[in-house]
Protein backbone atom coordinates (compact mmCIF):
# COMPACT_ATOMS: atom_id res chain seq x y z
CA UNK A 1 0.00 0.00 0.00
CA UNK A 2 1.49 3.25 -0.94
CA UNK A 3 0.26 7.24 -1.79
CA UNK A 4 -0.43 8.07 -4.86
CA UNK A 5 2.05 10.81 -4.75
CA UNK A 6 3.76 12.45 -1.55
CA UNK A 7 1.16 14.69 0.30
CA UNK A 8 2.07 17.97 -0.23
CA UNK A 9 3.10 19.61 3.38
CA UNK A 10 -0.03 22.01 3.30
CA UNK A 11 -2.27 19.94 3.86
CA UNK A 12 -1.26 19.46 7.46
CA UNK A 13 0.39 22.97 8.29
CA UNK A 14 -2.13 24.59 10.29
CA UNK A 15 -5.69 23.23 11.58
CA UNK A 16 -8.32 23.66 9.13
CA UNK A 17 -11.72 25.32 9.94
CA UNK A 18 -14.90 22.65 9.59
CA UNK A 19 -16.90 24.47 6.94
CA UNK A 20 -15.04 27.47 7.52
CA UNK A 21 -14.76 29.46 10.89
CA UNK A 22 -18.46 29.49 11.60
CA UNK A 23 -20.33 31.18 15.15
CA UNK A 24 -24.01 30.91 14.75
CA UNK A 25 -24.76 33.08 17.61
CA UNK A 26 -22.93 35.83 16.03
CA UNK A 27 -24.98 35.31 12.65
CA UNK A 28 -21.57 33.54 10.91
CA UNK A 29 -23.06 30.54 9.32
CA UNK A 30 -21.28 27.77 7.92
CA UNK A 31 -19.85 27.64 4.36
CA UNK A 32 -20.68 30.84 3.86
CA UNK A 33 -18.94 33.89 2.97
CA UNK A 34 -18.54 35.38 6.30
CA UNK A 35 -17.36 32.34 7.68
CA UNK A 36 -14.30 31.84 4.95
CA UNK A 37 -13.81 35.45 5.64
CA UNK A 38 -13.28 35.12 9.36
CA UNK A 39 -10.56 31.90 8.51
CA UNK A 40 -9.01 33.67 6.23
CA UNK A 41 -8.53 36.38 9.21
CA UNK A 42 -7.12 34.00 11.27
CA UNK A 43 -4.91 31.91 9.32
CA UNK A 44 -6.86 28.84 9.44
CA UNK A 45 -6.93 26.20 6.66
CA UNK A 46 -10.60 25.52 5.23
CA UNK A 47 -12.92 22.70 4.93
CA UNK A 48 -16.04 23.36 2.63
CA UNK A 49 -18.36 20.90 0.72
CA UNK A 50 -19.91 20.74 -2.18
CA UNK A 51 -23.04 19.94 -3.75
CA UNK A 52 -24.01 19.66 -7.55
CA UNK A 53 -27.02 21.79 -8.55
CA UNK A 54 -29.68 21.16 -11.10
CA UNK A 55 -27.62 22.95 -13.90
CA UNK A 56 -24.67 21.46 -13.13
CA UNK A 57 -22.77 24.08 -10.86
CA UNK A 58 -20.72 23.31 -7.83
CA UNK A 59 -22.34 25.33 -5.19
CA UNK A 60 -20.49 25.81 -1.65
CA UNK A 61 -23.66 23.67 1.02
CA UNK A 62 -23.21 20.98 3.09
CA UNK A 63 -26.72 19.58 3.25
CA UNK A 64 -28.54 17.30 0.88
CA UNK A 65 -32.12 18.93 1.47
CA UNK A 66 -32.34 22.44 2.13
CA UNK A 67 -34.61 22.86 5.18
CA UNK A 68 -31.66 23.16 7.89
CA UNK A 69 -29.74 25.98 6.62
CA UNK A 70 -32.49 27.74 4.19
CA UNK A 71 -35.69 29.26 4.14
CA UNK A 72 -36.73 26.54 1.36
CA UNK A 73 -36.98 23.09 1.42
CA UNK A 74 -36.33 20.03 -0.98
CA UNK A 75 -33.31 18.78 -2.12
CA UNK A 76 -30.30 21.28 -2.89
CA UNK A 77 -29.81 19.54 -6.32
CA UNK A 78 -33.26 20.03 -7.63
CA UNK A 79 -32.50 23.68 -8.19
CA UNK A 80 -30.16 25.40 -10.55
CA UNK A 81 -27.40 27.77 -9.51
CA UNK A 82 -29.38 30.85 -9.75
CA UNK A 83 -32.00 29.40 -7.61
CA UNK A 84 -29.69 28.24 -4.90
CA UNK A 85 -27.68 31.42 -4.59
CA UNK A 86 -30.98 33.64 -4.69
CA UNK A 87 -32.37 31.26 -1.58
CA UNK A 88 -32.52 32.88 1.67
CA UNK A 89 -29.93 31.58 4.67
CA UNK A 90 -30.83 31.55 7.96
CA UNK A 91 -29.44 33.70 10.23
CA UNK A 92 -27.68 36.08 7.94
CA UNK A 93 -27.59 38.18 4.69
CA UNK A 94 -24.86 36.06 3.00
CA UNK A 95 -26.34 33.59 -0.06
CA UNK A 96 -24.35 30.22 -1.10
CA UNK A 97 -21.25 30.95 -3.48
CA UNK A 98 -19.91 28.60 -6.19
CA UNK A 99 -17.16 26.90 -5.96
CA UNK A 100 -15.72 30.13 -8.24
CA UNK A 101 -16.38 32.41 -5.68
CA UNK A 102 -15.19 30.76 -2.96
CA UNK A 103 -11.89 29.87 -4.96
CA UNK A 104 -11.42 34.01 -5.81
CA UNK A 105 -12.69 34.83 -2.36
CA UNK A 106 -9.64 32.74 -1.12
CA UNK A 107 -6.94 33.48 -3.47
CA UNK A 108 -4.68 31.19 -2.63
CA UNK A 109 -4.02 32.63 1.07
CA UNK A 110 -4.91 29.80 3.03
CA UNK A 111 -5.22 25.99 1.81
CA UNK A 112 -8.69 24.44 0.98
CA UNK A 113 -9.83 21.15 2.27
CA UNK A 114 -12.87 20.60 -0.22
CA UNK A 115 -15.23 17.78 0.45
CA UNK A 116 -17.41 16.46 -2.52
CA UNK A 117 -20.54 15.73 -1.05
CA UNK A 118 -22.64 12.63 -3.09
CA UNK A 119 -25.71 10.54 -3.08
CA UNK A 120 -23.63 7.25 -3.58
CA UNK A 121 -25.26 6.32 -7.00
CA UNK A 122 -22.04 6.33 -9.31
CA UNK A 123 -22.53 9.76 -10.57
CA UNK A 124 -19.25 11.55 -10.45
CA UNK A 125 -20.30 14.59 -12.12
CA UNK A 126 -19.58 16.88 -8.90
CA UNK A 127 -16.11 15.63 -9.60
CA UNK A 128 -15.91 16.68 -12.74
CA UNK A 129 -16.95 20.19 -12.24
CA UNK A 130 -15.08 20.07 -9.14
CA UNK A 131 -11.78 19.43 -11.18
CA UNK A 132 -12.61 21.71 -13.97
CA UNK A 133 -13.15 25.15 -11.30
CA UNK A 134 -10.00 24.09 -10.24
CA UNK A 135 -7.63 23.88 -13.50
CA UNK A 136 -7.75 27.62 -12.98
CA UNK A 137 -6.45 27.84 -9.66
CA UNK A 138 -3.34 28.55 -8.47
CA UNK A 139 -3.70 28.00 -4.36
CA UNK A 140 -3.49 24.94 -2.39
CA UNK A 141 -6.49 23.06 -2.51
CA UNK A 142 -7.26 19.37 -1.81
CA UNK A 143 -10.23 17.57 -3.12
CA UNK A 144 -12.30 14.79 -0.55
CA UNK A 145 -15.13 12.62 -0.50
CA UNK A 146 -16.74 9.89 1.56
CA UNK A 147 -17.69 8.25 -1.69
CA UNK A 148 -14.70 5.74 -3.62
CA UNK A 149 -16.29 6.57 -6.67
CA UNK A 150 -15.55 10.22 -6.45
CA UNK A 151 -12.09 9.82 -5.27
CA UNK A 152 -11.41 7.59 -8.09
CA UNK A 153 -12.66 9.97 -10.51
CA UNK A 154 -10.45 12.95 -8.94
CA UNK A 155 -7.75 10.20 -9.66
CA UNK A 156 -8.56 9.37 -12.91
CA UNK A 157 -9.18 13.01 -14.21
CA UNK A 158 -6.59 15.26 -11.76
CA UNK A 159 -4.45 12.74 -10.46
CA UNK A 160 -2.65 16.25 -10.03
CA UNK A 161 -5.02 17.23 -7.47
CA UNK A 162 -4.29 16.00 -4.13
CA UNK A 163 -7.30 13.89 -2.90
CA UNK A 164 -8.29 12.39 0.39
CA UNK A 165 -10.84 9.56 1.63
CA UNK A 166 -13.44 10.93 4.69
CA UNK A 167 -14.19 8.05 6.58
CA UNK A 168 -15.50 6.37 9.28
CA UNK A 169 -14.48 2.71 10.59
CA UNK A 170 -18.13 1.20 11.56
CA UNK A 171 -20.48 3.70 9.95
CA UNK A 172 -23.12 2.32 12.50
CA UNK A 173 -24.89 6.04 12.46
CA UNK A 174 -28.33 5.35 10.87
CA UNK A 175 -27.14 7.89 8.12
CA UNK A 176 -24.71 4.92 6.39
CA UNK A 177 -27.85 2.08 6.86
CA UNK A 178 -28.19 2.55 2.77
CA UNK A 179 -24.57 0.61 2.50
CA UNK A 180 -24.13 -3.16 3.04
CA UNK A 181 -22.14 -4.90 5.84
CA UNK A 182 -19.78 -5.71 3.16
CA UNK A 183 -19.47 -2.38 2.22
CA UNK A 184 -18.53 -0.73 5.88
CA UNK A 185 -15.97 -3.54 6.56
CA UNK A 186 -14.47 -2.48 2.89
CA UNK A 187 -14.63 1.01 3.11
CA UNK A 188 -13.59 1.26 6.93
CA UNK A 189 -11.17 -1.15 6.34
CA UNK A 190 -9.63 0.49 3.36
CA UNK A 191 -10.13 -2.20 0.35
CA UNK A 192 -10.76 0.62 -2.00
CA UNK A 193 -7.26 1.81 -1.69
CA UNK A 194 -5.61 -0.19 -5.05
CA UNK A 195 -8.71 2.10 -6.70
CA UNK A 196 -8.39 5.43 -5.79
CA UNK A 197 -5.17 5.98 -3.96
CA UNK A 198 -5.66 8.86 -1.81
CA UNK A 199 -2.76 11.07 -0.70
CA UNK A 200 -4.37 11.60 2.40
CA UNK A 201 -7.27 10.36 5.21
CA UNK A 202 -10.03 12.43 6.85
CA UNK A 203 -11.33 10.41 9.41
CA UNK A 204 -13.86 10.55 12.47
CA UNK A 205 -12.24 11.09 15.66
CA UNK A 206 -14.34 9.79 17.61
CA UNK A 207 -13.14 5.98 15.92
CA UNK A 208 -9.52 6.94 17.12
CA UNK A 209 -7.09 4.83 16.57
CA UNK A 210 -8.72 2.66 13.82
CA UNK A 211 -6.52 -0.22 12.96
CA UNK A 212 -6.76 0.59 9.16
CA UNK A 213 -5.95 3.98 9.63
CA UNK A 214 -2.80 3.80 11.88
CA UNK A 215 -1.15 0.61 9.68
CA UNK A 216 -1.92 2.75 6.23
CA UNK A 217 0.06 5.64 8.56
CA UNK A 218 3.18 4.16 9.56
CA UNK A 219 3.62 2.00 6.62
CA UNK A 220 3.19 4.69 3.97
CA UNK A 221 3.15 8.29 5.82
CA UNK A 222 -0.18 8.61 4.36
CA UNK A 223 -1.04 12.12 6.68
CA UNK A 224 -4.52 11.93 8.24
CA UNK A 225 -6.45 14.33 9.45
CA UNK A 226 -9.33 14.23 11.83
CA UNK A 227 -13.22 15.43 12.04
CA UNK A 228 -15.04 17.24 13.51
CA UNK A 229 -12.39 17.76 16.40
CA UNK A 230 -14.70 19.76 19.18
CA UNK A 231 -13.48 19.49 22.60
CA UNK A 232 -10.39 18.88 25.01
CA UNK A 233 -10.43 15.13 24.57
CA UNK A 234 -11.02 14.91 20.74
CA UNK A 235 -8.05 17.52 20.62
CA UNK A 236 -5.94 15.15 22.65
CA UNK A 237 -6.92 12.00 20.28
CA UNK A 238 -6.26 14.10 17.06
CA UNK A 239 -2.66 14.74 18.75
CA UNK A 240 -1.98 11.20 19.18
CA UNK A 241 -2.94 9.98 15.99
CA UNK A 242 -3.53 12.47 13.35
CA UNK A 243 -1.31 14.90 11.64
CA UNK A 244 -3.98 17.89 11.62
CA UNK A 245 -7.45 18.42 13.14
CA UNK A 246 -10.28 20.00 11.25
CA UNK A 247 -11.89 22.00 14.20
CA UNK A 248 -15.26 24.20 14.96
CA UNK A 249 -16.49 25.54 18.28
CA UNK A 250 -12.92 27.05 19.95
CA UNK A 251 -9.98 28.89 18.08
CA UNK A 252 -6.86 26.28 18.40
């Protein structure tokens, strides 16, 4: 088992921001402008997802559905671009940016950790637009996904592009009940490796130290980084057996 390619030193440089530096209470909502805004004021690295819309844009939301964050409701990908950015937030003025925006918001000052969010039905097209915003880029920016079949795309089209596996090691949340018991043991177990070859690992910390994890570490260097690091003791984990936390709730 080896990297695709060394991990570039970025990656793991300073703790990166879950979905940017975000403070609800102070009207600073995730993924949004004003959160990337207040990383980039600190320093931090930053973790954003992305989610396909109906017209094929990349658009800068975590959710699947859109009743959480938005005044709407449905799923995100059911509406086009225009749609999506003209949809109220809660809890602020700012709107959704593409993947564009965020990228020129940015501008190369801090690294992006960029997770490609799917619906686990083979369609990589998120990649694909992913991949294509980013040939125009010049900044550090790392591509992700809980999904093989998107990393393996980012492999097969960017190989270029450093890319990561998110991960669990039981997915026993009720979220992951769509995948098989085969498919947890292979994914949490790292079978998919000879297929998409990531340069790096996201994984839970709360399933710290995973077995799969820590052997793919020491063999090959493969850095790892851990989510969604929150308090004291996940802190202390992500010290012991990651490289670099992605963070909310404090300032590290």
């Amino acid at each position: 088992m080896s990297p695709s390619s060394a991990a570039p030193t970025w990656l793991t440089a300073r703790p990166v921001a879950h979905r940017a530096l975000h403070d609800a209470a102070r009207g600073v909502i995730e993924n949004t402008p004003s959160a990337v805004d207040a990383a980039l004021a600190r320093g931090y690295a930053i973790e954003v997802d992305i989610q396909l819309s109906a017209d094929g844009e990349a658009l800068v939301f975590h959710d699947e559905t859109l009743e959480r964050l938005t005044t709407a409701s449905g799923p995100a990908g059911a509406l086009t671009a225009a749609q999506l950015k003209a949809t109220p937030l809660r809890g602020t003025a700012d709107r959704m940016m593409t993947l564009a925006e965020l990228l020129a918001r940015v501008g190369g000052r801090v690294p992006l950790v960029i997770e490609l969010k799917s619906l686990f039905d083979g369609d990589t097209a998120v990649a694909a637009r992913a991949v294509e915003v980013l040939a125009s880029y010049d900044g550090p920016a790392a591509l992700m996904s809980f999904d093989p079949d998107l990393v393996a795309a980012v492999r097969r089209l960017a190989p270029h592009i450093p890319r990561g596996i998110t991960m669990e090691h039981r997915y026993d949340d009720p979220e992951w009940d769509m995948l098989s018991p085969a498919t947890k043991f292979a994914w949490g177990n790292l079978l998919h490796f000879p297929r998409t070859r990531p340069d790096f690992i996201a994984h839970y910390v709360k399933e710290l130290p995973a077995t799969a994890v820590s052997l793919a570490r020491r063999a090959t260097g493969l850095p790892v980084l851990t989510w969604t690091v929150r308090t004291p003791e996940d802190r202390a984990v992500a010290a012991r057996h990651a490289d670099q936390m992605i963070f909310e709730g404090f300032l590290p």
